[in-house]
C-alpha atoms as a PDB file:
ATOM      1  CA  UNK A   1       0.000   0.000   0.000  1.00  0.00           C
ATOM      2  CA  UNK A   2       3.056   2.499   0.535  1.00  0.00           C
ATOM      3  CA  UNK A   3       3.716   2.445  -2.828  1.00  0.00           C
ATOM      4  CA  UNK A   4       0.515   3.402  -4.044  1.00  0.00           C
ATOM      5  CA  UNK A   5       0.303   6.320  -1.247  1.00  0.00           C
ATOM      6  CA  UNK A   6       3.610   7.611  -2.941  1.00  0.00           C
ATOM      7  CA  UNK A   7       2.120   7.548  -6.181  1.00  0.00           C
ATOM      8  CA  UNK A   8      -0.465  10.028  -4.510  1.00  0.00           C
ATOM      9  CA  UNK A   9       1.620  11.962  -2.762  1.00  0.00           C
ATOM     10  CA  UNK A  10       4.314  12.544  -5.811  1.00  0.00           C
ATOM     11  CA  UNK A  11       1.061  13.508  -8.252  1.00  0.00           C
ATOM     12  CA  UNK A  12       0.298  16.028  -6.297  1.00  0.00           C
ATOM     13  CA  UNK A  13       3.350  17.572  -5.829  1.00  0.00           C
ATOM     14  CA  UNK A  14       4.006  16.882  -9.742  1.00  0.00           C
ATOM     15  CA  UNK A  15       1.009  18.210 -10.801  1.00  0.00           C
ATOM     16  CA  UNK A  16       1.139  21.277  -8.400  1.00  0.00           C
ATOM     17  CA  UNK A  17       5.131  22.061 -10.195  1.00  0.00           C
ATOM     18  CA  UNK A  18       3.466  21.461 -13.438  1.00  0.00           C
ATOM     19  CA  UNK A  19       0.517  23.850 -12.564  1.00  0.00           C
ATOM     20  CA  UNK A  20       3.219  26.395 -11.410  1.00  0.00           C
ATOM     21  CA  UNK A  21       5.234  26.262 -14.167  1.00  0.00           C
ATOM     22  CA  UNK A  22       2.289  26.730 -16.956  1.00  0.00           C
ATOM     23  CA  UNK A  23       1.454  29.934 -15.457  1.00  0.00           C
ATOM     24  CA  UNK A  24       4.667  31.144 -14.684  1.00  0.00           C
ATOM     25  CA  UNK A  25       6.133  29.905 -18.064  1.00  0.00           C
ATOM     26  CA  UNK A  26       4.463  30.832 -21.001  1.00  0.00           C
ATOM     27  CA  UNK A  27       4.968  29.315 -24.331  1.00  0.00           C
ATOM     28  CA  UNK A  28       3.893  27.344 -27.168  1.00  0.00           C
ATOM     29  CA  UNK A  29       3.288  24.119 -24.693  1.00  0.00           C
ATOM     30  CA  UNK A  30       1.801  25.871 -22.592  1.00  0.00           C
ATOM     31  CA  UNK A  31      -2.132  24.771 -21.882  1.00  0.00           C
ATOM     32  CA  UNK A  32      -2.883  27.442 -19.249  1.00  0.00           C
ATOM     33  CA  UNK A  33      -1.992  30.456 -21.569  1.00  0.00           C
ATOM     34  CA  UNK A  34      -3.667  28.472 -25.006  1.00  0.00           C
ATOM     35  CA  UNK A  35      -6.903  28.476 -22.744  1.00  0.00           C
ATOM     36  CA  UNK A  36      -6.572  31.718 -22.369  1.00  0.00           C
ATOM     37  CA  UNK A  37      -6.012  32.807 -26.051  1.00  0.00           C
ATOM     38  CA  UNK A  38      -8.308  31.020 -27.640  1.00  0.00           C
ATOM     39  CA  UNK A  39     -11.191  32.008 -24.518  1.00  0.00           C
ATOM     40  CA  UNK A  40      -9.953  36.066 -25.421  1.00  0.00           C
ATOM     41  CA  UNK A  41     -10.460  35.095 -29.336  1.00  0.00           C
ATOM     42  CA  UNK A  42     -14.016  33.786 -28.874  1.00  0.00           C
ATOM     43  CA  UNK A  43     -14.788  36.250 -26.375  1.00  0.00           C
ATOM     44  CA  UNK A  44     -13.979  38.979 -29.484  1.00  0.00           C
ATOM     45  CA  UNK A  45     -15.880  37.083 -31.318  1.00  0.00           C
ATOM     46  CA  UNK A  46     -19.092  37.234 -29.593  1.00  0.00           C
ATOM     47  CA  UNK A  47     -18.262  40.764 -28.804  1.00  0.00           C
ATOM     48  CA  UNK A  48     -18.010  42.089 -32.661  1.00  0.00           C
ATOM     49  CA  UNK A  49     -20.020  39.720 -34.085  1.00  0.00           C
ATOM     50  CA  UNK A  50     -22.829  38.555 -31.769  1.00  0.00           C
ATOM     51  CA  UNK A  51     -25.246  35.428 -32.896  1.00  0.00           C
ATOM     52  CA  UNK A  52     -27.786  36.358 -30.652  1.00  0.00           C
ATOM     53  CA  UNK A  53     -27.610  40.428 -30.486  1.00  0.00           C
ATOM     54  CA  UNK A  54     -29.703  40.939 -27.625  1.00  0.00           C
ATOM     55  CA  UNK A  55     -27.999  38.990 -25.404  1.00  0.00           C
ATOM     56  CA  UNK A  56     -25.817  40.595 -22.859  1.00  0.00           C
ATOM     57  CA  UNK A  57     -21.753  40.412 -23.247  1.00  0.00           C
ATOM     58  CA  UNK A  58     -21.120  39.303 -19.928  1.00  0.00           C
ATOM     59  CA  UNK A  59     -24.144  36.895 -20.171  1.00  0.00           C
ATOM     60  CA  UNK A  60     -25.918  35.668 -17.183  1.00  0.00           C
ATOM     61  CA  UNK A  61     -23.548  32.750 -15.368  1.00  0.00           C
ATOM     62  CA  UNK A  62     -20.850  34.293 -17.380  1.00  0.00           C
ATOM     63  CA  UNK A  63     -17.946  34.653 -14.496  1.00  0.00           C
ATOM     64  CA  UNK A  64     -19.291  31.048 -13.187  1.00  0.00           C
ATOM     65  CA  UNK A  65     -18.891  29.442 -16.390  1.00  0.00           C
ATOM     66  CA  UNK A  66     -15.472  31.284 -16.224  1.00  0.00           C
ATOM     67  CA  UNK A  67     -14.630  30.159 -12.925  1.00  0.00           C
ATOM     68  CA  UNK A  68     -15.416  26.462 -14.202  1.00  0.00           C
ATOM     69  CA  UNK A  69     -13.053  26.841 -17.014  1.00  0.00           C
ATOM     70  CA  UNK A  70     -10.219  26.961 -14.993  1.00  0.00           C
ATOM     71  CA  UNK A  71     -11.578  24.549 -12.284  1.00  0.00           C
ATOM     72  CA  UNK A  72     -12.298  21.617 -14.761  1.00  0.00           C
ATOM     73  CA  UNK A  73      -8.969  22.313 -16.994  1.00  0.00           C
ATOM     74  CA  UNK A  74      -6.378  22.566 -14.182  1.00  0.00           C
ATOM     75  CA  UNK A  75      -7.673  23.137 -10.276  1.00  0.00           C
ATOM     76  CA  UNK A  76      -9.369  19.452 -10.636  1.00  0.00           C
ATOM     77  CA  UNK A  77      -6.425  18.129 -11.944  1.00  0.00           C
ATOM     78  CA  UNK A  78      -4.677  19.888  -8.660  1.00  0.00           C
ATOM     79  CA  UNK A  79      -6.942  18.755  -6.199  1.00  0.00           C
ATOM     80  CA  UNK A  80      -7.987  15.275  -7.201  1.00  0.00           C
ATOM     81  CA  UNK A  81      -7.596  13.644 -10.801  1.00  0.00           C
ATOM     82  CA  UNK A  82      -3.769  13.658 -11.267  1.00  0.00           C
ATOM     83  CA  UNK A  83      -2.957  11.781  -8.444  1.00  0.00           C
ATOM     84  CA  UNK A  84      -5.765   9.272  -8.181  1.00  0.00           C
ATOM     85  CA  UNK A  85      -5.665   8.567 -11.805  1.00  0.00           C
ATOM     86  CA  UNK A  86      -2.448   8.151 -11.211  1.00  0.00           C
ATOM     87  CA  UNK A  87      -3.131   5.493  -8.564  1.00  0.00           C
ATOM     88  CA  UNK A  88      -5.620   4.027 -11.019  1.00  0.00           C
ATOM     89  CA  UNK A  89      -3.629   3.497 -13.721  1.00  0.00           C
ATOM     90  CA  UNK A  90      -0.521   1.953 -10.993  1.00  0.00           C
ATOM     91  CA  UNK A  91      -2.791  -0.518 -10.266  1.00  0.00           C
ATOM     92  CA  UNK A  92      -4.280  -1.247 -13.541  1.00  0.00           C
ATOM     93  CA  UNK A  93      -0.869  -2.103 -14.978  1.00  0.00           C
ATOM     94  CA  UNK A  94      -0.237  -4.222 -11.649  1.00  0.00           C
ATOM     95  CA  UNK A  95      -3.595  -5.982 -12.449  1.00  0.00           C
ATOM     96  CA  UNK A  96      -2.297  -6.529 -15.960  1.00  0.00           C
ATOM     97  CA  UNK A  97       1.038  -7.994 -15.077  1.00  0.00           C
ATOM     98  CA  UNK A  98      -0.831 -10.988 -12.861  1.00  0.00           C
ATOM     99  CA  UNK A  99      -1.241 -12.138 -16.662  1.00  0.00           C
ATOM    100  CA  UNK A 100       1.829 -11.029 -17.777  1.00  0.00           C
ATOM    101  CA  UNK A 101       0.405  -8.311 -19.525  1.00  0.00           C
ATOM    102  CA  UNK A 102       3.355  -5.328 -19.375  1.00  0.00           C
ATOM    103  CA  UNK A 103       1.377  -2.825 -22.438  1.00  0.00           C
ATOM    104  CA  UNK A 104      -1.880  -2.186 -23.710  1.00  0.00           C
ATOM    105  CA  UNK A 105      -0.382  -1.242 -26.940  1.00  0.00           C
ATOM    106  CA  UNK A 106      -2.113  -2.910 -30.198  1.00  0.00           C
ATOM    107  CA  UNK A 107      -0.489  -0.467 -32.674  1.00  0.00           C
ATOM    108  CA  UNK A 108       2.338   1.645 -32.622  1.00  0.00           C
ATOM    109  CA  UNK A 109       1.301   4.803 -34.710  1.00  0.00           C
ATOM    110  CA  UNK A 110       4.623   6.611 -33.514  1.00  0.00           C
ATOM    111  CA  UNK A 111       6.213   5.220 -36.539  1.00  0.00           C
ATOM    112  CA  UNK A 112       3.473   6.842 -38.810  1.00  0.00           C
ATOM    113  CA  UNK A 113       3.884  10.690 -40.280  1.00  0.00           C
ATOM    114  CA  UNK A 114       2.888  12.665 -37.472  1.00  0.00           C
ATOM    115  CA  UNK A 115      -0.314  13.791 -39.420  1.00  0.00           C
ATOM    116  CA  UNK A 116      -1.731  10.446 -39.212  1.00  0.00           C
ATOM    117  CA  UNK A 117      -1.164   9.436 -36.057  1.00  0.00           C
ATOM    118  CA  UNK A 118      -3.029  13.070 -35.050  1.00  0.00           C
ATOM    119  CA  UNK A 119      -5.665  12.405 -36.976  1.00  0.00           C
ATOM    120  CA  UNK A 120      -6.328   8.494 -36.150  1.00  0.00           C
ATOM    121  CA  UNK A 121      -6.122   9.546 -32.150  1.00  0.00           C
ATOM    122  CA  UNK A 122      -8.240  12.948 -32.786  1.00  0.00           C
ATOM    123  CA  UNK A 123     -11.184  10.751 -34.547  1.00  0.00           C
ATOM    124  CA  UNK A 124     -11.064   7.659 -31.722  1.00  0.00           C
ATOM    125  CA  UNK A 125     -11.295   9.656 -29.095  1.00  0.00           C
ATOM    126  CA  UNK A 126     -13.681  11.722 -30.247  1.00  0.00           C
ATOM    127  CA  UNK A 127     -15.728   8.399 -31.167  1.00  0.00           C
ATOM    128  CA  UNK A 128     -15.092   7.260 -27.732  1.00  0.00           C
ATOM    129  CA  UNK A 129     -16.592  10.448 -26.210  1.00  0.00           C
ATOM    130  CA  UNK A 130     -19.727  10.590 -28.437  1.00  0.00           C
ATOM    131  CA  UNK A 131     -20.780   7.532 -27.268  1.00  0.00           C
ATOM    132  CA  UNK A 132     -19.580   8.174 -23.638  1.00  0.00           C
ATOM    133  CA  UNK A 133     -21.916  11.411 -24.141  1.00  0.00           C
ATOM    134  CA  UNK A 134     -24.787   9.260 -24.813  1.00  0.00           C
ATOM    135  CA  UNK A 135     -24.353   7.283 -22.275  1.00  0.00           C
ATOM    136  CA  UNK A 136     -24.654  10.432 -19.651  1.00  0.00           C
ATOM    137  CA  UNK A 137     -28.122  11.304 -21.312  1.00  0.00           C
ATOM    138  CA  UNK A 138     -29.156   7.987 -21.268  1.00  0.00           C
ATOM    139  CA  UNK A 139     -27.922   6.344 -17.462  1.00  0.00           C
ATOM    140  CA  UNK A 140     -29.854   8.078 -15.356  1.00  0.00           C
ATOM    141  CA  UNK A 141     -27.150   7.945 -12.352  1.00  0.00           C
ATOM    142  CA  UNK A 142     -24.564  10.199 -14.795  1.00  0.00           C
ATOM    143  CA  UNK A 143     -27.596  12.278 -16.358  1.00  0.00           C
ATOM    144  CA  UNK A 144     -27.559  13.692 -12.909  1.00  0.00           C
ATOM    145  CA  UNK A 145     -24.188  14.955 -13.233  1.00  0.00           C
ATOM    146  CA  UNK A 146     -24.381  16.115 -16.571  1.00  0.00           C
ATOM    147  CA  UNK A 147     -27.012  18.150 -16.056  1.00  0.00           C
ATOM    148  CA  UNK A 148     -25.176  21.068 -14.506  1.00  0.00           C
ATOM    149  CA  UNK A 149     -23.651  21.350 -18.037  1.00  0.00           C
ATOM    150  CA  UNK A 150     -27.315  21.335 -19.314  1.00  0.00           C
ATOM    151  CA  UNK A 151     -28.297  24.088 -16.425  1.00  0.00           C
ATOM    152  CA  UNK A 152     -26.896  27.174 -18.755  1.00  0.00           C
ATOM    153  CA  UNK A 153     -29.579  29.408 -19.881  1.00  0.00           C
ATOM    154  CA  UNK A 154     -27.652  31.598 -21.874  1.00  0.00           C
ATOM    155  CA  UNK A 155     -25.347  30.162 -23.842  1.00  0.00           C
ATOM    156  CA  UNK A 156     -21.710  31.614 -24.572  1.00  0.00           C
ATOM    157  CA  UNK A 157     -17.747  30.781 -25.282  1.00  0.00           C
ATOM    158  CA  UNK A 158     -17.308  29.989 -21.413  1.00  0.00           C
ATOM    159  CA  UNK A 159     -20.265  27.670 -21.087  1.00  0.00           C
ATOM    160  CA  UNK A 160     -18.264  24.736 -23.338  1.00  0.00           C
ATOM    161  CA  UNK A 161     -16.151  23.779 -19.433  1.00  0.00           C
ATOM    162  CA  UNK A 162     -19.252  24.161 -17.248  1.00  0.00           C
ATOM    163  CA  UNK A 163     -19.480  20.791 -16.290  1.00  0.00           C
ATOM    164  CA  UNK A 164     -19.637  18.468 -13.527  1.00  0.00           C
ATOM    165  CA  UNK A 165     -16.056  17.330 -12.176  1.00  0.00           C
ATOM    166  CA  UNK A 166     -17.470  13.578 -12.130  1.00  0.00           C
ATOM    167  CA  UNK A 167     -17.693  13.785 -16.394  1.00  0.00           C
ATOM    168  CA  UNK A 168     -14.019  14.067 -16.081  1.00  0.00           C
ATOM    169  CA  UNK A 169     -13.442  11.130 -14.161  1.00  0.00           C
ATOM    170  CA  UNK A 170     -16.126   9.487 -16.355  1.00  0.00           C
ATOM    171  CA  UNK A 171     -14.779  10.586 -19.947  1.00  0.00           C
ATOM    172  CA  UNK A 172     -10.833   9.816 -18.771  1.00  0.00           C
ATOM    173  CA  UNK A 173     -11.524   6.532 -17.406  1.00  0.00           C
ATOM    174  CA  UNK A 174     -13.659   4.940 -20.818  1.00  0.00           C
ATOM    175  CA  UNK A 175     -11.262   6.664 -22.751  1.00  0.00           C
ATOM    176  CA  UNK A 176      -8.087   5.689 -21.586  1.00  0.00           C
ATOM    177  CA  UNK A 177      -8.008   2.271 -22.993  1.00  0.00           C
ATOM    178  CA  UNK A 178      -8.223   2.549 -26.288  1.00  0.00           C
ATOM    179  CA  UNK A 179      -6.170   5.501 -26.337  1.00  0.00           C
ATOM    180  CA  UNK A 180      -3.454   3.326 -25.044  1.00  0.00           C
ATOM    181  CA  UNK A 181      -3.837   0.986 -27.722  1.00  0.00           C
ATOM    182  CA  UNK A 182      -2.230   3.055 -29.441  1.00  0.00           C
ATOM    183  CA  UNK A 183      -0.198   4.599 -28.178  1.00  0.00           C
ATOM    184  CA  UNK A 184      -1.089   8.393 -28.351  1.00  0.00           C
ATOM    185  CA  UNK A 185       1.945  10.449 -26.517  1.00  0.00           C
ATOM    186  CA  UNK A 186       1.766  13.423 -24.700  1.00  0.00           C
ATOM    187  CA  UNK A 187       2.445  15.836 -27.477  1.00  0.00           C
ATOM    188  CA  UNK A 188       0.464  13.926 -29.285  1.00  0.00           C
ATOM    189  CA  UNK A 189      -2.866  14.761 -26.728  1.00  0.00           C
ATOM    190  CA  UNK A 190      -1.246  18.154 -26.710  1.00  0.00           C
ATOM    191  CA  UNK A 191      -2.161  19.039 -30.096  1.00  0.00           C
ATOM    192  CA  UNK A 192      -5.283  17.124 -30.086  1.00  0.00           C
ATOM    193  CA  UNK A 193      -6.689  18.926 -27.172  1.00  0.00           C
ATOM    194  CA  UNK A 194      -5.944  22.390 -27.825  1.00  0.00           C
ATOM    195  CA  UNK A 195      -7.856  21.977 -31.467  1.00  0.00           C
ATOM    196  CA  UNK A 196     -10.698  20.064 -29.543  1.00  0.00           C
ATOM    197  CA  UNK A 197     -10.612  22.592 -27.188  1.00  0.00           C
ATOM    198  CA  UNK A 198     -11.141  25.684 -29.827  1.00  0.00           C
ATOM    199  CA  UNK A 199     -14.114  23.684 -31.809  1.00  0.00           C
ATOM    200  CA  UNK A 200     -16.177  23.569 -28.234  1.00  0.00           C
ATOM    201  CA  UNK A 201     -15.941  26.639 -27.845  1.00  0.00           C
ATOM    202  CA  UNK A 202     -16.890  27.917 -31.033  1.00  0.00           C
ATOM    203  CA  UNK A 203     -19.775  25.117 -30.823  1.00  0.00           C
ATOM    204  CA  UNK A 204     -20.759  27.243 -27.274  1.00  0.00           C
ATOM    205  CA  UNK A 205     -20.197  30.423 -28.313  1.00  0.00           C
ATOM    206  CA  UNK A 206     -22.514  33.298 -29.447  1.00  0.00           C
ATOM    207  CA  UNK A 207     -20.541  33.139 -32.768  1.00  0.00           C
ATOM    208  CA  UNK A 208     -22.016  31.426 -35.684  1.00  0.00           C
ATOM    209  CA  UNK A 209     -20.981  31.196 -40.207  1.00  0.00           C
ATOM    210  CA  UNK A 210     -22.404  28.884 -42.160  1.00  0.00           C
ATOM    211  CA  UNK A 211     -19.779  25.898 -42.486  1.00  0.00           C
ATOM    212  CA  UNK A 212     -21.105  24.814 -46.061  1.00  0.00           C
ATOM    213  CA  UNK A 213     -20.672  21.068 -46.648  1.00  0.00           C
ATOM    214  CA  UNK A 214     -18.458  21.060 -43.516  1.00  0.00           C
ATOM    215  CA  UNK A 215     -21.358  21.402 -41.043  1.00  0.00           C
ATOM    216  CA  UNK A 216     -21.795  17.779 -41.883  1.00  0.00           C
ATOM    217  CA  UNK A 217     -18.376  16.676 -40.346  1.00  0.00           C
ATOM    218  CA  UNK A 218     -18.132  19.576 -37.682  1.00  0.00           C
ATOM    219  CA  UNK A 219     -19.795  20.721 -34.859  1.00  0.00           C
ATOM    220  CA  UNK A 220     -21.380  24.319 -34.695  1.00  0.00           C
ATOM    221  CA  UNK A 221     -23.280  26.601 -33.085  1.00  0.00           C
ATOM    222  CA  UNK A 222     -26.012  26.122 -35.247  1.00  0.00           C
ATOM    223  CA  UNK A 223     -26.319  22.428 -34.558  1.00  0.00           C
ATOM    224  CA  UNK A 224     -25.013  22.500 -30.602  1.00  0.00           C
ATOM    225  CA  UNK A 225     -27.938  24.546 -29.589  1.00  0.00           C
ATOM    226  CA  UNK A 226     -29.945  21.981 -30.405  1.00  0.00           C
ATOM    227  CA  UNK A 227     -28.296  19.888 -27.858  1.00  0.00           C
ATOM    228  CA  UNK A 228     -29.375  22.415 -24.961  1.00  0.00           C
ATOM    229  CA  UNK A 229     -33.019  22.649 -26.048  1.00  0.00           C
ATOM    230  CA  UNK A 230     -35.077  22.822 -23.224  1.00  0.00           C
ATOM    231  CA  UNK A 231     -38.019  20.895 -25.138  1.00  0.00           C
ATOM    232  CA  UNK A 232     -36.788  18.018 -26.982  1.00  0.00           C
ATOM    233  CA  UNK A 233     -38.962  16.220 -29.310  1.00  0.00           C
ATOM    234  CA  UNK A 234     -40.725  13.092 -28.178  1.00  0.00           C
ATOM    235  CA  UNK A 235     -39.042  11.090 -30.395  1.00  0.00           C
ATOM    236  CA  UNK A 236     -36.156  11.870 -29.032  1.00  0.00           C
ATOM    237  CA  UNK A 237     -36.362  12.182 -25.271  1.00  0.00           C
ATOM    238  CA  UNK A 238     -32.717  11.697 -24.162  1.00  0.00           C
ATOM    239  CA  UNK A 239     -31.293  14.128 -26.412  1.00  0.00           C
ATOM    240  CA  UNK A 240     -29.864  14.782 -29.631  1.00  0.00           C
ATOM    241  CA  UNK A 241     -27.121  16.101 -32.001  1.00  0.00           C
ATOM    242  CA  UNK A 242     -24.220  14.475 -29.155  1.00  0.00           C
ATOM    243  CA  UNK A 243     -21.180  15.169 -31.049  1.00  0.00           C
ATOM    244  CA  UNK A 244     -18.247  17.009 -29.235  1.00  0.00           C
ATOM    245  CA  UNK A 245     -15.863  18.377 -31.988  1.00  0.00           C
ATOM    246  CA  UNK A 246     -17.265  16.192 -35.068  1.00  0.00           C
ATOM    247  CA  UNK A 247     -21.092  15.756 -36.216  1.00  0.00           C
ATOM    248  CA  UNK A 248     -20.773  13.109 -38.530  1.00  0.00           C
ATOM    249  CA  UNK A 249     -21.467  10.786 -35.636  1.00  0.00           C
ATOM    250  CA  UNK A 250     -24.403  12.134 -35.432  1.00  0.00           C
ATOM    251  CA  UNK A 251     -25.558  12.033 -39.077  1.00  0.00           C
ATOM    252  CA  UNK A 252     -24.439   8.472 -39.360  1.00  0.00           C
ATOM    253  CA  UNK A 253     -26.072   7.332 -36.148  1.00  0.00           C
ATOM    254  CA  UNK A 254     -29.087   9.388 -37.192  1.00  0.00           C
ATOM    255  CA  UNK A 255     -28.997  11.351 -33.825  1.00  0.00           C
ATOM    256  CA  UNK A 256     -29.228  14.859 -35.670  1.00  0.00           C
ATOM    257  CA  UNK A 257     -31.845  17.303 -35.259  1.00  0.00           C
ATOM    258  CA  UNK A 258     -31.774  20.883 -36.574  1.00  0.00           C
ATOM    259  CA  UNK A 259     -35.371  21.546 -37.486  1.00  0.00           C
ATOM    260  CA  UNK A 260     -34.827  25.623 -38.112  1.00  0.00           C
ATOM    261  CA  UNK A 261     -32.802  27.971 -36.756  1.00  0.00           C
ATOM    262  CA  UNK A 262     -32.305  27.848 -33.128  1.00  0.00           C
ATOM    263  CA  UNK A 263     -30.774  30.781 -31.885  1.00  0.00           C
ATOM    264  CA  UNK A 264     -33.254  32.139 -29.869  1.00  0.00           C
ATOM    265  CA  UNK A 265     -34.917  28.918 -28.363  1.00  0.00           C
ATOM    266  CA  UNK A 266     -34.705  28.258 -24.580  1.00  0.00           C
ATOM    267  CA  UNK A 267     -32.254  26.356 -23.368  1.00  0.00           C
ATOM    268  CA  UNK A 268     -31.881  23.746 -20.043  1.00  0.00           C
ATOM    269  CA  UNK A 269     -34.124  20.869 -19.393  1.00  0.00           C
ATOM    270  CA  UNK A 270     -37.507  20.050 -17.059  1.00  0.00           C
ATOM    271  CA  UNK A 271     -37.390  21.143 -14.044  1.00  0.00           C
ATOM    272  CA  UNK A 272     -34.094  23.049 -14.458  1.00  0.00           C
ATOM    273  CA  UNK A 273     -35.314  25.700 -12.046  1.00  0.00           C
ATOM    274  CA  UNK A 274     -35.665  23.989  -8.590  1.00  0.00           C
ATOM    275  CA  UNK A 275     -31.469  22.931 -10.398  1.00  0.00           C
ATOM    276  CA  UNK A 276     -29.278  24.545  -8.110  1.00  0.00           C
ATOM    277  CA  UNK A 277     -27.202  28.200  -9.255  1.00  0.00           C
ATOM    278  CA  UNK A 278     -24.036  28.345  -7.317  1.00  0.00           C
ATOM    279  CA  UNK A 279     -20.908  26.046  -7.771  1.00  0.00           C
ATOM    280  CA  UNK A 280     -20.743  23.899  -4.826  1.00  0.00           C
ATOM    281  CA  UNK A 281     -24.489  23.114  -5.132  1.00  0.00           C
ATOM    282  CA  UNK A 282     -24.042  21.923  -9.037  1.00  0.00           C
ATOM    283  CA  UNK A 283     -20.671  19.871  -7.862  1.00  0.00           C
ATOM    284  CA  UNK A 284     -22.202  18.463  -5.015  1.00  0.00           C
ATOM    285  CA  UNK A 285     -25.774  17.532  -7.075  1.00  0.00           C
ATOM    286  CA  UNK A 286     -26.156  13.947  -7.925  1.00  0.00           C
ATOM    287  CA  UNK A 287     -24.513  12.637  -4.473  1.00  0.00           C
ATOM    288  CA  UNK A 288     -27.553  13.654  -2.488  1.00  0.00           C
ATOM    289  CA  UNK A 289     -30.484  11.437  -2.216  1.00  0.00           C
ATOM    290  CA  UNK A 290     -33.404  13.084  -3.995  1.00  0.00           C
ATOM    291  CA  UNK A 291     -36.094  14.204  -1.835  1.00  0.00           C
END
């Protein structure tokens, strides 16, 4: 057991350097100051070029959706994930070596141009997290949790990270293993991340151009709103239009639904206003017994 207690112990302290040095450091590699550029760019956006002109520039939740931007891309990672996942995955591979397993890896796509292993990890995990985004619509135990992402009412740049710290620890864990398969490195993620990270926001933002022919292999604004409707159709009553960066899941699974312009429809779901407003009440919903 002291071994795995080091592993927690020496995340924490890792992660905490790491955290340090991102905002101390800035640079190319440098997550902390990316998620600030491309937040600013979309912010602009939405400033010059509104979707929805009414709506206010500092839209309502607007500082807690930025507050959540920062907690689910870095404080989480500081206060719980790194560590324990790093636990986790200590005593995965221990599991696997009972068998004599010592790798997950199927395929080794660090010997392919760096273009294609990019754009075979970019397109399985995003496969991976369509269908783990079903699956918190449809189990009623994670819709709990994901509905604090489905609790904005006004939708914006900064609404893209509002979600429930438990999706992380949901999304990492399903996604891991096939990701490790293989074998996706760090800079690898890197790149990945940062573009996935620029399409949700655009697909949150109030931003919107017609894509053409594109809109049928990206996400957009026009399509994402969708996704927040308050009122979904019966035929669809655990949501719809579930991609994350690409919508061709969604066109092939015939899970799309854009049946006019949405721009100005309401957004949230049933009941959303007994949901609670403030941050600790959305992070602590779905571990209290319902009334």
């Amino acid at each position: 057991m002291i071994e795995y207690w080091n592993e927690f112990v020496e995340g924490y302290k890792g992660y905490a350097n790491y955290l340090w040095y991102e905002i101390t450091h800035p640079g190319w590699h440098n997550y902390f100051y990316w998620l600030l550029g491309v937040s600013l760019f979309f912010f602009a956006l939405e400033i010059f070029k509104p979707w929805r002109k009414k709506q206010s520039r500092f839209r309502r939740d607007f500082w807690l959706d930025f507050f959540y931007m920062f907690f689910n891309f870095f404080l989480f990672s500081l206060i719980i994930y790194n560590a324990a996942s790093n636990v986790v995955v200590k005593a995965f591979s221990d599991f696997l070596g009972l068998f004599g397993v010592q790798n997950l890896l199927a395929l080794e796509v660090q010997s392919w141009p760096i273009w294609a292993h990019l754009a075979l990890g970019f397109v399985l995990r995003d496969f991976v997290q369509w269908w783990v985004h079903r699956l918190l619509h449809r189990v009623p135990v994670l819709w709990e949790y994901h509905k604090v992402h489905h609790s904005v009412k006004e939708m914006g740049f900064a609404a893209h990270l509002r979600y429930h710290w438990m999706e992380n620890v949901v999304y990492r864990t399903i996604e891991y293993i096939p990701l490790a398969m293989i074998g996706i490195g760090l800079n690898d993620f890197f790149i990945i991340h940062i573009f996935t990270l620029a399409v949700g926001h655009f697909n949150h933002s109030n931003f919107n151009f017609n894509l053409g022919p594109l809109k049928y292999v990206f996400n957009n604004p026009a399509m994402h709103i969708w996704h927040h409707a308050k009122d979904l159709p019966e035929t669809r009553p655990y949501g719809v239009n579930f991609g994350l960066t690409l919508s061709i899941w969604d066109y092939l699974f015939r899970t799309n639904y854009i049946p006019r312009s949405g721009r100005d429809i309401t957004l949230g779901f049933p009941g959303d206003e007994e949901f609670p407003q403030d941050f600790i009440g959305q992070n602590l919903h779905g571990f209290r017994k319902k009334p």
